[in-house]
PDB file of N, CA and C in Angstrom:
ATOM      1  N   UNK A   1       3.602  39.526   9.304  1.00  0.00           N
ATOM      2  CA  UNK A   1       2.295  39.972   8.838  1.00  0.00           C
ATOM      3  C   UNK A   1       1.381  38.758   8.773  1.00  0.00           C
ATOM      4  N   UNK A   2       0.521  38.980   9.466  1.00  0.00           N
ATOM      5  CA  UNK A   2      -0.819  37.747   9.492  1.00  0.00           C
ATOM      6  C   UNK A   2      -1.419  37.523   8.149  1.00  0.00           C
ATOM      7  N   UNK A   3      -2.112  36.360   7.653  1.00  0.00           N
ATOM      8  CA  UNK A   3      -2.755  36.173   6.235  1.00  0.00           C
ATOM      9  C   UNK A   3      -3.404  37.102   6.122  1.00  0.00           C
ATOM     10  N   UNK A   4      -4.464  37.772   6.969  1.00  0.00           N
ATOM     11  CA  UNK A   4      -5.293  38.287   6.457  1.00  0.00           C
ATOM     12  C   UNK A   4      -5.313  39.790   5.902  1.00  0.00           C
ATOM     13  N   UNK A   5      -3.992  40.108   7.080  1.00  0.00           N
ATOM     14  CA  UNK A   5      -3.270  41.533   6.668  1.00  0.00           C
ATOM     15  C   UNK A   5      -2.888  41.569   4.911  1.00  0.00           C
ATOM     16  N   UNK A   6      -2.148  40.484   5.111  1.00  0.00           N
ATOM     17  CA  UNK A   6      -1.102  40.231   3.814  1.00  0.00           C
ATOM     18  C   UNK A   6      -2.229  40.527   2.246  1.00  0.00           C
ATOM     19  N   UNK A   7      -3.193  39.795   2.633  1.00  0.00           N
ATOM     20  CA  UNK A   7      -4.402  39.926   1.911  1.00  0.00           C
ATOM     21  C   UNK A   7      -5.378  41.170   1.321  1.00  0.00           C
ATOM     22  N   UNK A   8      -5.125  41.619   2.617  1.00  0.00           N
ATOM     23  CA  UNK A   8      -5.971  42.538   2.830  1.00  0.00           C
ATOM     24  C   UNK A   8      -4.653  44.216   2.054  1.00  0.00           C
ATOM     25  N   UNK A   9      -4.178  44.074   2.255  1.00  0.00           N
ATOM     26  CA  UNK A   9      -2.839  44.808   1.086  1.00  0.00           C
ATOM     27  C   UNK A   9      -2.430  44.168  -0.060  1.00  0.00           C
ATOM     28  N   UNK A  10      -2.549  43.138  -0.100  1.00  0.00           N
ATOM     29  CA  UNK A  10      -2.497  42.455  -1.927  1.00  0.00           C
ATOM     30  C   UNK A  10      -3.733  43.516  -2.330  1.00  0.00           C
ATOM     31  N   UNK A  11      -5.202  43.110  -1.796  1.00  0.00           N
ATOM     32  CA  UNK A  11      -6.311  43.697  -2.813  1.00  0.00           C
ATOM     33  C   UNK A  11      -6.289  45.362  -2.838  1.00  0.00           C
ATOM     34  N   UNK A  12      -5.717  46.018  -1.909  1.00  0.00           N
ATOM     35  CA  UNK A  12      -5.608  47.073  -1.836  1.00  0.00           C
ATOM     36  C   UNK A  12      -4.186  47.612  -3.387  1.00  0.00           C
ATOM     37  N   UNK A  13      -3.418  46.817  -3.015  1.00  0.00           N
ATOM     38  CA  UNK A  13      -2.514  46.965  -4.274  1.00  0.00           C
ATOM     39  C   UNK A  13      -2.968  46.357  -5.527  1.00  0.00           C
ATOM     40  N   UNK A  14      -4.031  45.738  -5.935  1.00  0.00           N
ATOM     41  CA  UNK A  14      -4.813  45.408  -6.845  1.00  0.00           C
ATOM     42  C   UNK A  14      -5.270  46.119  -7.586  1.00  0.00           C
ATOM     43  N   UNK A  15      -6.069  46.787  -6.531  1.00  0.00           N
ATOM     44  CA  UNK A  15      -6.863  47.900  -6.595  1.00  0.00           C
ATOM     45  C   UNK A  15      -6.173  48.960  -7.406  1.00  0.00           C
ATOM     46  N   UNK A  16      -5.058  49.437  -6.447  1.00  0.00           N
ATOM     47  CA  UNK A  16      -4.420  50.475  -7.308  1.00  0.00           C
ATOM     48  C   UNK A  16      -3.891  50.211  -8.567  1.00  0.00           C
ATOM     49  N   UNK A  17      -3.405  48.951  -8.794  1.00  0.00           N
ATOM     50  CA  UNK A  17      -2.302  48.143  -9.962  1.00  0.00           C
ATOM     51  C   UNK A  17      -3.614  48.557 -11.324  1.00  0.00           C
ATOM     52  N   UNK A  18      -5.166  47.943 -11.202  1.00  0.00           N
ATOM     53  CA  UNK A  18      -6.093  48.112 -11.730  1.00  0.00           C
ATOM     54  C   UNK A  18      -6.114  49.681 -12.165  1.00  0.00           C
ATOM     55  N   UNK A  19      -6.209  50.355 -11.207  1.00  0.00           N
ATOM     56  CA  UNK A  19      -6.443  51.872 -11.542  1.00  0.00           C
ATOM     57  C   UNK A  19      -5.554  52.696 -13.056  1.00  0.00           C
ATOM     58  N   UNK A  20      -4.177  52.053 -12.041  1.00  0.00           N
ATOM     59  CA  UNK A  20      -3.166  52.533 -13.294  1.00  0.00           C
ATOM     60  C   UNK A  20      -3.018  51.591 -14.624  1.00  0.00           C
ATOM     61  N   UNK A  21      -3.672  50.434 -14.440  1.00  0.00           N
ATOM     62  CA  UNK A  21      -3.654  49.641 -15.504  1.00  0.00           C
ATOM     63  C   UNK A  21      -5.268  50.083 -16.646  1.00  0.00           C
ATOM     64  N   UNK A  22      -5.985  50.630 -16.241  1.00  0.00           N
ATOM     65  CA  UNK A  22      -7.397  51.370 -16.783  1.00  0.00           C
ATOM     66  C   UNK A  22      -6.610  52.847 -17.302  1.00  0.00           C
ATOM     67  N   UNK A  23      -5.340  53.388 -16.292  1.00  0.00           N
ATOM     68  CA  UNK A  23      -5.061  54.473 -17.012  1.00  0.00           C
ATOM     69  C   UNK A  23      -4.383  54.798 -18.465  1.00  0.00           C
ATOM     70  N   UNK A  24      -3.304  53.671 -18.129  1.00  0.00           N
ATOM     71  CA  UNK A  24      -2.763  52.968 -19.028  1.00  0.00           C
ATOM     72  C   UNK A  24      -3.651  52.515 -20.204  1.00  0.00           C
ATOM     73  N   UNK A  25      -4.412  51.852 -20.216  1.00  0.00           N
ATOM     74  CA  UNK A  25      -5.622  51.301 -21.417  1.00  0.00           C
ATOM     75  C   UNK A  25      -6.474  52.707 -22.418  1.00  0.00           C
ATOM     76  N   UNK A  26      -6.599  53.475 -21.072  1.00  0.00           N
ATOM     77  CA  UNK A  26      -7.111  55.003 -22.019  1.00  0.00           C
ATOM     78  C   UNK A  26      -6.002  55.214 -22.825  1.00  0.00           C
ATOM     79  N   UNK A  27      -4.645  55.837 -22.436  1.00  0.00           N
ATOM     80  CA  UNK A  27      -3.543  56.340 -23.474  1.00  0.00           C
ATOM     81  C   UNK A  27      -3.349  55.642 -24.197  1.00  0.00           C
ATOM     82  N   UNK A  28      -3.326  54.222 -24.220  1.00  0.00           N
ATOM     83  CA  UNK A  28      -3.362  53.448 -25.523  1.00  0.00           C
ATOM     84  C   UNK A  28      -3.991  52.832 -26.455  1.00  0.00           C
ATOM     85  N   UNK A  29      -5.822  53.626 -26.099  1.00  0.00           N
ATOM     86  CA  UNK A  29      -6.361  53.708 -26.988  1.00  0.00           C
ATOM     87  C   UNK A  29      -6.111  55.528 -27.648  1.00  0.00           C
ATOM     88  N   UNK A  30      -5.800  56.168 -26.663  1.00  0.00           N
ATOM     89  CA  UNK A  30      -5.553  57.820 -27.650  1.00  0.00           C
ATOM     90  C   UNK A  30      -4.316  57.603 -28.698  1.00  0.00           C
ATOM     91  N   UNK A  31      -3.402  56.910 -28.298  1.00  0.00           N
ATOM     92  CA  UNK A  31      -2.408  56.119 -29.406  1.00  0.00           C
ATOM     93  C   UNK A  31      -2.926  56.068 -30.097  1.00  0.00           C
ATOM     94  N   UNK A  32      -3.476  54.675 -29.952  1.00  0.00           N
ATOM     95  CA  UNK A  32      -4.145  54.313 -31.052  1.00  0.00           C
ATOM     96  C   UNK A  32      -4.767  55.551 -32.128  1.00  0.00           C
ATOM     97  N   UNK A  33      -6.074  56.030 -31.554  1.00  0.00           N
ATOM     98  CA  UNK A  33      -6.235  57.100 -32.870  1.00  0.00           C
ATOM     99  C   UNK A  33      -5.197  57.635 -33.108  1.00  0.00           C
ATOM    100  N   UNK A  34      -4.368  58.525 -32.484  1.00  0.00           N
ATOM    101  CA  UNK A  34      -3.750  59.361 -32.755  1.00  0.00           C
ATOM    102  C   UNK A  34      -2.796  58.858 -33.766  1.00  0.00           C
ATOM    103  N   UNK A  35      -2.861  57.445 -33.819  1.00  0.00           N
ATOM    104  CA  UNK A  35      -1.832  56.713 -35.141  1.00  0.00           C
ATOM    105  C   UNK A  35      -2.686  56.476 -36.619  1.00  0.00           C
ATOM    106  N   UNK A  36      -3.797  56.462 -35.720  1.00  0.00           N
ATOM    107  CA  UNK A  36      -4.472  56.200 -37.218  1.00  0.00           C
ATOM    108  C   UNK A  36      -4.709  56.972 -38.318  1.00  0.00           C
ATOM    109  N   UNK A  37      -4.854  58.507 -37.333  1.00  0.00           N
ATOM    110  CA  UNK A  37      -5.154  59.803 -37.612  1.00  0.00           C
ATOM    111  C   UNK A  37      -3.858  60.370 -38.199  1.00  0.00           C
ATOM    112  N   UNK A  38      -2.795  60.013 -37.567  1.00  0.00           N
ATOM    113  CA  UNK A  38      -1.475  60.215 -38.343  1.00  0.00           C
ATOM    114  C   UNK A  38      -0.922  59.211 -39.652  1.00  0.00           C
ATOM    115  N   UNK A  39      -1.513  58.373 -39.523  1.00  0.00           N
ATOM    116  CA  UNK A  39      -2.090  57.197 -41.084  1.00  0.00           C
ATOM    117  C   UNK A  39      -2.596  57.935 -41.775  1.00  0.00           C
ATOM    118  N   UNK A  40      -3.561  58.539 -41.499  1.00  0.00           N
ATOM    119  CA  UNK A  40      -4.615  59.025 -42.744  1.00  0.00           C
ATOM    120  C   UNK A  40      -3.938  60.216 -42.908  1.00  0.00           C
ATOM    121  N   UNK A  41      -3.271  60.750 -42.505  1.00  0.00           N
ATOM    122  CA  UNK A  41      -2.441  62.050 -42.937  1.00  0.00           C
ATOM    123  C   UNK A  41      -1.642  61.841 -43.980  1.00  0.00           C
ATOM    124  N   UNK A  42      -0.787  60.632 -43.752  1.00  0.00           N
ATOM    125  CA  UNK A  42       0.646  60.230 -44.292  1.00  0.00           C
ATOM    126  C   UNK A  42      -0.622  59.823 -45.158  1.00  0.00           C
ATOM    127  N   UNK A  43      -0.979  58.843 -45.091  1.00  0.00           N
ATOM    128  CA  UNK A  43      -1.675  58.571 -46.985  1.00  0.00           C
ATOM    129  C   UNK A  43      -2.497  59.749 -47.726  1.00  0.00           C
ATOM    130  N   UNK A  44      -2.995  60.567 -46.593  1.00  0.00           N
ATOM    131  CA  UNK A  44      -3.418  62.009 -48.130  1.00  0.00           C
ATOM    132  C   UNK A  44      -1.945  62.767 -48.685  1.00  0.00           C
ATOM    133  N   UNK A  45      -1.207  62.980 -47.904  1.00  0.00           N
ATOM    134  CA  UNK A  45      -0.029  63.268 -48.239  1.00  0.00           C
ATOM    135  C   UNK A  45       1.031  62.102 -49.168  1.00  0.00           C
ATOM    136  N   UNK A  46       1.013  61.427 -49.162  1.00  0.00           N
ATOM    137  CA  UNK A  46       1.448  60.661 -50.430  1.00  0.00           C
ATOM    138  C   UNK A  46       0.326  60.556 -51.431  1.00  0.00           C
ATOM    139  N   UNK A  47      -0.544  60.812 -51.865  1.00  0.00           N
ATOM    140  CA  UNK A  47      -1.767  61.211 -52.743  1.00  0.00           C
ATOM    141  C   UNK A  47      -1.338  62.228 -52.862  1.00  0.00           C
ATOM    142  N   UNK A  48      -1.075  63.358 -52.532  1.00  0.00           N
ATOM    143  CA  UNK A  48      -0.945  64.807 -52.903  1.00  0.00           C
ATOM    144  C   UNK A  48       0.822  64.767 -53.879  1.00  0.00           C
ATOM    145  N   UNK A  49       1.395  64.046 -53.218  1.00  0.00           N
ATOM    146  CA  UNK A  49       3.187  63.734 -53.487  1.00  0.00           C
ATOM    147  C   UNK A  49       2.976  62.976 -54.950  1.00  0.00           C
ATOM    148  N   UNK A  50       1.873  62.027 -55.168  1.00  0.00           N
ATOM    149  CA  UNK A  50       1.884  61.569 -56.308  1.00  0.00           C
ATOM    150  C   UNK A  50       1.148  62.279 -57.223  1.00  0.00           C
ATOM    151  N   UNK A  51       0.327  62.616 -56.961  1.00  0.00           N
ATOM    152  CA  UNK A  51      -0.651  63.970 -57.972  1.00  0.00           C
ATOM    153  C   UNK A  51       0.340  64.867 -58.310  1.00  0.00           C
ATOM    154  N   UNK A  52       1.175  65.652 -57.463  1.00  0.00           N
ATOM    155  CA  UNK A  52       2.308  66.034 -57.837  1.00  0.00           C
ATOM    156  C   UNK A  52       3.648  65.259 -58.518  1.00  0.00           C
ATOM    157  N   UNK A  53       3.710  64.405 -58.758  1.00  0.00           N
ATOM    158  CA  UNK A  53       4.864  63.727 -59.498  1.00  0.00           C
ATOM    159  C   UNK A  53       3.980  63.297 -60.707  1.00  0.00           C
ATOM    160  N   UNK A  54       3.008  63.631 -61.136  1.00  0.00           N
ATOM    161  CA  UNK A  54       2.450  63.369 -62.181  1.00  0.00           C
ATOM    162  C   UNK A  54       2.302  64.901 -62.456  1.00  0.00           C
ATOM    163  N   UNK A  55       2.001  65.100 -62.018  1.00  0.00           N
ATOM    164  CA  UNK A  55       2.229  67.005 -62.664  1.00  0.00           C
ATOM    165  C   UNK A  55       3.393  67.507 -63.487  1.00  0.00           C
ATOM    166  N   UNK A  56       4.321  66.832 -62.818  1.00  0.00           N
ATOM    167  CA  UNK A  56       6.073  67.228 -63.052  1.00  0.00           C
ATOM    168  C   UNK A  56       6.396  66.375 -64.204  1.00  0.00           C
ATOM    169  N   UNK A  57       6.002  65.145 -64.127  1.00  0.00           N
ATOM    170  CA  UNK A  57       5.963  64.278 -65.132  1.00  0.00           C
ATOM    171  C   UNK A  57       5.700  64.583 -66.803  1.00  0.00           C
ATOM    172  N   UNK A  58       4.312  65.624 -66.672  1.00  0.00           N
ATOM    173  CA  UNK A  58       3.546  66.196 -67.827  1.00  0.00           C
ATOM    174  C   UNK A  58       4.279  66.985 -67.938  1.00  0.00           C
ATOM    175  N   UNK A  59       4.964  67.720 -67.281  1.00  0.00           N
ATOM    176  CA  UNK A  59       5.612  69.362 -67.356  1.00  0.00           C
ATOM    177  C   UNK A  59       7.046  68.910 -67.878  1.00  0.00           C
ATOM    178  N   UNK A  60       7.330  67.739 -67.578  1.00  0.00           N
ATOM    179  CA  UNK A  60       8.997  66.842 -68.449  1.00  0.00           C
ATOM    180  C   UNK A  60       8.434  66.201 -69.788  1.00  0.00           C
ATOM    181  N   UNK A  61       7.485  65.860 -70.115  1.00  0.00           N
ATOM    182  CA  UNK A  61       6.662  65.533 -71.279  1.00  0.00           C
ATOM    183  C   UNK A  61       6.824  66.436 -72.165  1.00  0.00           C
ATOM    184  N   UNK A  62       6.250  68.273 -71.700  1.00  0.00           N
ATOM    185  CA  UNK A  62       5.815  68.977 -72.721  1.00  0.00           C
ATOM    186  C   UNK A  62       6.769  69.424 -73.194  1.00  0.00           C
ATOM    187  N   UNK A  63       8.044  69.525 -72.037  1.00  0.00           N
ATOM    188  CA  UNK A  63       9.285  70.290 -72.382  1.00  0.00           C
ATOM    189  C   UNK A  63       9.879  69.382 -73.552  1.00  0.00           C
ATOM    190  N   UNK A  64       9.954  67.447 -72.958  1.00  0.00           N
ATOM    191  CA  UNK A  64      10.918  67.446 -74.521  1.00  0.00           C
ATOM    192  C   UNK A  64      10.260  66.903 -75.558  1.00  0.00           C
ATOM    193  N   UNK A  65       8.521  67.481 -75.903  1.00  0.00           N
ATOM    194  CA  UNK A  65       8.221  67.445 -76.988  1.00  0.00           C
ATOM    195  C   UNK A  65       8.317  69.244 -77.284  1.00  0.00           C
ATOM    196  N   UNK A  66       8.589  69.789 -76.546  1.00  0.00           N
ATOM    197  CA  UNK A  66       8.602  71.412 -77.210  1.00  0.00           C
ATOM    198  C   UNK A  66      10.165  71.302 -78.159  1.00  0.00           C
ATOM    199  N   UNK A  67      10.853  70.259 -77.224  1.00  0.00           N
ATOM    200  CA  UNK A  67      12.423  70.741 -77.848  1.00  0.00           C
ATOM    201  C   UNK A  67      12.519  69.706 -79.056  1.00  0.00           C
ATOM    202  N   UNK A  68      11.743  68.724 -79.133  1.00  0.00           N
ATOM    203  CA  UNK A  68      11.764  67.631 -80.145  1.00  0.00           C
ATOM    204  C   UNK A  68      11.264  68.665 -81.197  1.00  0.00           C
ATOM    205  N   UNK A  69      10.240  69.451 -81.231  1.00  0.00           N
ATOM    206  CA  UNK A  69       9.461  70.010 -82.601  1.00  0.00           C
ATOM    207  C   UNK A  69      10.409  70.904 -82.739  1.00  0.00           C
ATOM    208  N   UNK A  70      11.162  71.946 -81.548  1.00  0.00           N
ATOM    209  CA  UNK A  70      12.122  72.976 -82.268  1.00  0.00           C
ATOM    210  C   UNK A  70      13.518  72.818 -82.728  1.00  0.00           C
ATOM    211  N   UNK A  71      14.134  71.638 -82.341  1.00  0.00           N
ATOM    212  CA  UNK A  71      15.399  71.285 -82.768  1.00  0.00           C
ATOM    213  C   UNK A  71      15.861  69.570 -83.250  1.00  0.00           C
ATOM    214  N   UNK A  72      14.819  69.062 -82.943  1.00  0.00           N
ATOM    215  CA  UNK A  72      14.849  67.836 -83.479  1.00  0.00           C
ATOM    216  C   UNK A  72      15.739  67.004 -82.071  1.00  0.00           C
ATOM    217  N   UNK A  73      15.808  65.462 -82.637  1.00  0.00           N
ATOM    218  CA  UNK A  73      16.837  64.694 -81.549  1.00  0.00           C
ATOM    219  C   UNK A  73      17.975  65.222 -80.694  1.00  0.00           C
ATOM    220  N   UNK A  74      18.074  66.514 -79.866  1.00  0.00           N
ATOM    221  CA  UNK A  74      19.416  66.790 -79.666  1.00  0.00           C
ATOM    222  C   UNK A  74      20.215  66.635 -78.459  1.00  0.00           C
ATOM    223  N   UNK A  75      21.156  66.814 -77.923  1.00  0.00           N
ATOM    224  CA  UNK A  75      21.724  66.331 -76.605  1.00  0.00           C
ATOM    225  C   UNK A  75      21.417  67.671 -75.730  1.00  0.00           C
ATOM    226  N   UNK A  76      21.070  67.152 -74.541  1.00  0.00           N
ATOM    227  CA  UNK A  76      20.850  68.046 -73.471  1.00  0.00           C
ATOM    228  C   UNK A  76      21.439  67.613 -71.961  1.00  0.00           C
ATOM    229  N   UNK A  77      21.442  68.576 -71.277  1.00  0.00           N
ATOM    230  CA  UNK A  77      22.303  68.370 -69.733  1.00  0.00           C
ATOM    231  C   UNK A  77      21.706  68.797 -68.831  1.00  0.00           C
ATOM    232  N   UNK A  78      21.315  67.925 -67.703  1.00  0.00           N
ATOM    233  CA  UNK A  78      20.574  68.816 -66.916  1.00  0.00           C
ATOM    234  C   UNK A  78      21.322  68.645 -65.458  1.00  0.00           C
ATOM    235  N   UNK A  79      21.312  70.311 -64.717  1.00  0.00           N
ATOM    236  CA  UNK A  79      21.719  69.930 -63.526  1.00  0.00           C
ATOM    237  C   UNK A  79      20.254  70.474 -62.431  1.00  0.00           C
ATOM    238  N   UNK A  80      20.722  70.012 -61.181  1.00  0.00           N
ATOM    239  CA  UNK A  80      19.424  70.279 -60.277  1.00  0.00           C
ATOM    240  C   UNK A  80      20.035  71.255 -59.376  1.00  0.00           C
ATOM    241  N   UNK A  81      21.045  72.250 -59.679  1.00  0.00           N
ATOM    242  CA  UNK A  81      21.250  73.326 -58.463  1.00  0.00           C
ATOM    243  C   UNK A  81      20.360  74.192 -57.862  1.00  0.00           C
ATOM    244  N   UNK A  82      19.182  74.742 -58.808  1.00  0.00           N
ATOM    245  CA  UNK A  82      17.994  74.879 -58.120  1.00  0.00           C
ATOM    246  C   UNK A  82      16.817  74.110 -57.584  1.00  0.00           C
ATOM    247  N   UNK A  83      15.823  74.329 -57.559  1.00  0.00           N
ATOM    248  CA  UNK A  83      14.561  73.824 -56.967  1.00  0.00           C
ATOM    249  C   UNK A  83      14.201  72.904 -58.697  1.00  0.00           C
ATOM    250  N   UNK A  84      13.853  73.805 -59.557  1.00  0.00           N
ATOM    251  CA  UNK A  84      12.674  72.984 -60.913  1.00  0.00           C
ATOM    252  C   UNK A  84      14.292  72.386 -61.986  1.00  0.00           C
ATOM    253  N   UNK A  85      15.817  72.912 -61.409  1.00  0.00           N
ATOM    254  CA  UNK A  85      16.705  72.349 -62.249  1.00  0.00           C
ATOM    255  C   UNK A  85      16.894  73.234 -63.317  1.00  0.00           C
ATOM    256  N   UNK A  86      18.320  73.291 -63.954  1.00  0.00           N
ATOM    257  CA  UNK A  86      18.167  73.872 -65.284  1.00  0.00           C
ATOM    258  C   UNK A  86      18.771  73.034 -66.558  1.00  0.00           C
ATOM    259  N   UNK A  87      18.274  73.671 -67.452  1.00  0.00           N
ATOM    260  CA  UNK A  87      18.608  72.868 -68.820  1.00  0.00           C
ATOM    261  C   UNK A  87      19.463  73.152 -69.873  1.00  0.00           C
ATOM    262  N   UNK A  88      20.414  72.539 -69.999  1.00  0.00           N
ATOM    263  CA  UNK A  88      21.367  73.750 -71.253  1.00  0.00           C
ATOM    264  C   UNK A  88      21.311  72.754 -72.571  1.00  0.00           C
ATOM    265  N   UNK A  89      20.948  72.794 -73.980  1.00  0.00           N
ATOM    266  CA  UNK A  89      20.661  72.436 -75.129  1.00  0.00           C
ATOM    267  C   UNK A  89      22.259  72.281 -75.485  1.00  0.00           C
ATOM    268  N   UNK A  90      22.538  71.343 -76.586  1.00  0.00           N
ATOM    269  CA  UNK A  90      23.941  71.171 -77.452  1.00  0.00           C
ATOM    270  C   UNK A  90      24.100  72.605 -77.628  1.00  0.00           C
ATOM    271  N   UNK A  91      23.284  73.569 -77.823  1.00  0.00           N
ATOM    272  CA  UNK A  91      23.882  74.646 -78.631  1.00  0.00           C
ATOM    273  C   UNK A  91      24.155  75.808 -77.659  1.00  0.00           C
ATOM    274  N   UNK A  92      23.942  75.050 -76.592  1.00  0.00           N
ATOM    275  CA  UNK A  92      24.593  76.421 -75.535  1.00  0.00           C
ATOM    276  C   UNK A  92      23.667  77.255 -75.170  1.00  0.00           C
ATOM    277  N   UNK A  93      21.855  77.335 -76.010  1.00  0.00           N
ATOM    278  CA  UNK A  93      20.923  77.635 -74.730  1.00  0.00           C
ATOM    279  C   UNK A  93      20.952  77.137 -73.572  1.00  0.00           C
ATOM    280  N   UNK A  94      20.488  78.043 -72.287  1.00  0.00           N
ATOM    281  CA  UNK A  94      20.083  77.377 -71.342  1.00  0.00           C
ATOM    282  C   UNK A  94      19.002  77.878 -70.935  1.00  0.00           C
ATOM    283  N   UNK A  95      18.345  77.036 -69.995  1.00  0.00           N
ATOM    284  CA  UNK A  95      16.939  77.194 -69.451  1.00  0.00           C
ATOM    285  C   UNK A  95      17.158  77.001 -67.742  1.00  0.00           C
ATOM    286  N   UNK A  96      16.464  78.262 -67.176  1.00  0.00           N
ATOM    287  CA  UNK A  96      16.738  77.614 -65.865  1.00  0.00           C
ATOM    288  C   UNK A  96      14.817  78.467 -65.177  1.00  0.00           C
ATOM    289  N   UNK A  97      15.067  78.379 -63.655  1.00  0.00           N
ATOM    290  CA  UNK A  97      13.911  78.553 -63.361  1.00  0.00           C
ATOM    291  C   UNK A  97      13.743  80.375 -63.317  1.00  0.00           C
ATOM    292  N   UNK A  98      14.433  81.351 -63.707  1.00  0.00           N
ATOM    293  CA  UNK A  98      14.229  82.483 -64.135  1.00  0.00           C
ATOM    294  C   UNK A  98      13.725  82.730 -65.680  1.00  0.00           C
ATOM    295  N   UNK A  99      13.787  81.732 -66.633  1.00  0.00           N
ATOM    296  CA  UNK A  99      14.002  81.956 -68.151  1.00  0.00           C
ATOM    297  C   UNK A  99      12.602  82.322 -68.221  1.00  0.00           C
ATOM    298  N   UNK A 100      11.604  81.919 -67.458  1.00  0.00           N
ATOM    299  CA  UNK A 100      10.373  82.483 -68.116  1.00  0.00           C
ATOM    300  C   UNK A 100       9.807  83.622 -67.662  1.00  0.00           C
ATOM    301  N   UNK A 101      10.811  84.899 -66.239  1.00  0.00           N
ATOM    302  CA  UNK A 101      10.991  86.332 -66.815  1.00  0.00           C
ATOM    303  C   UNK A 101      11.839  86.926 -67.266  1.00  0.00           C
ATOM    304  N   UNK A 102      12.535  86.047 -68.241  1.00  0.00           N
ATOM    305  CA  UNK A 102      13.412  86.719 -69.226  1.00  0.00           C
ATOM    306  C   UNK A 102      12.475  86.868 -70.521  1.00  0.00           C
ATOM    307  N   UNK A 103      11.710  86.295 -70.754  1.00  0.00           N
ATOM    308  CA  UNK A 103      11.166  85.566 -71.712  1.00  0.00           C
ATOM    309  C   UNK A 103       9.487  86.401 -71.990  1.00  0.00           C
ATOM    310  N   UNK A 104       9.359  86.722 -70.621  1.00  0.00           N
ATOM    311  CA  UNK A 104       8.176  87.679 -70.298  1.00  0.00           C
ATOM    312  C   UNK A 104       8.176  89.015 -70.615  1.00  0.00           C
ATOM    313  N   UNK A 105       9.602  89.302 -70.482  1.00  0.00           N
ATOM    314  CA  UNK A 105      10.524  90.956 -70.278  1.00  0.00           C
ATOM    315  C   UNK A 105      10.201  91.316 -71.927  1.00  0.00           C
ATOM    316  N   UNK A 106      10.911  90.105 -72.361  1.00  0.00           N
ATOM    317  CA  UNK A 106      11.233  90.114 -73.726  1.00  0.00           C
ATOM    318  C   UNK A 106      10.141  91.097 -74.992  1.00  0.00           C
TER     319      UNK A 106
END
């Protein structure tokens, strides 16, 4: 192959190398947002995860000042076989996540 051939197909493969290298540069700027945009997701969603663990927090607050005013210091057990967990008191109440339509019925 003569120089000028040789040349003359380098810039031609340039050319193309360029093309796919511009194509390349678009998708990795749609990356790009598309990461950032999946950033700002994941941080409203841990905002929502912590607003919620402060919810749960108050709702473990009220429970053992409800049980502090009705029975004073007493031992309790908790297991998590459901979703909100249940609670059984020294005295063999228990509380689980049905007790408040038992409690409704009542």
């Amino acid at each position: 192959m003569k120089l000028h051939a040789a040349w003359s197909q380098r810039l031609k493969l340039w050319a193309e190398g360029n093309k796919l290298r511009a194509e390349g540069d678009k998708l990795w700027a749609e990356g790009n947002k598309l990461r950032a945009e999946g950033n700002k997701l994941r941080a409203e969603g841990d905002k929502l995860q912590a607003e919620g663990d402060k919810l749960r927090a108050e709702g473990n607050k009220l429970w053992a000042e409800a049980i502090l005013a009705a029975y004073g210091n007493i031992t309790l057990s908790w297991t998590m076989e459901t979703e909100h967990g249940e609670c059984t008191l020294e005295n063999g109440d228990r509380y689980a996540e049905d007790q408040s339509k038992e409690a409704d019925a009542a």
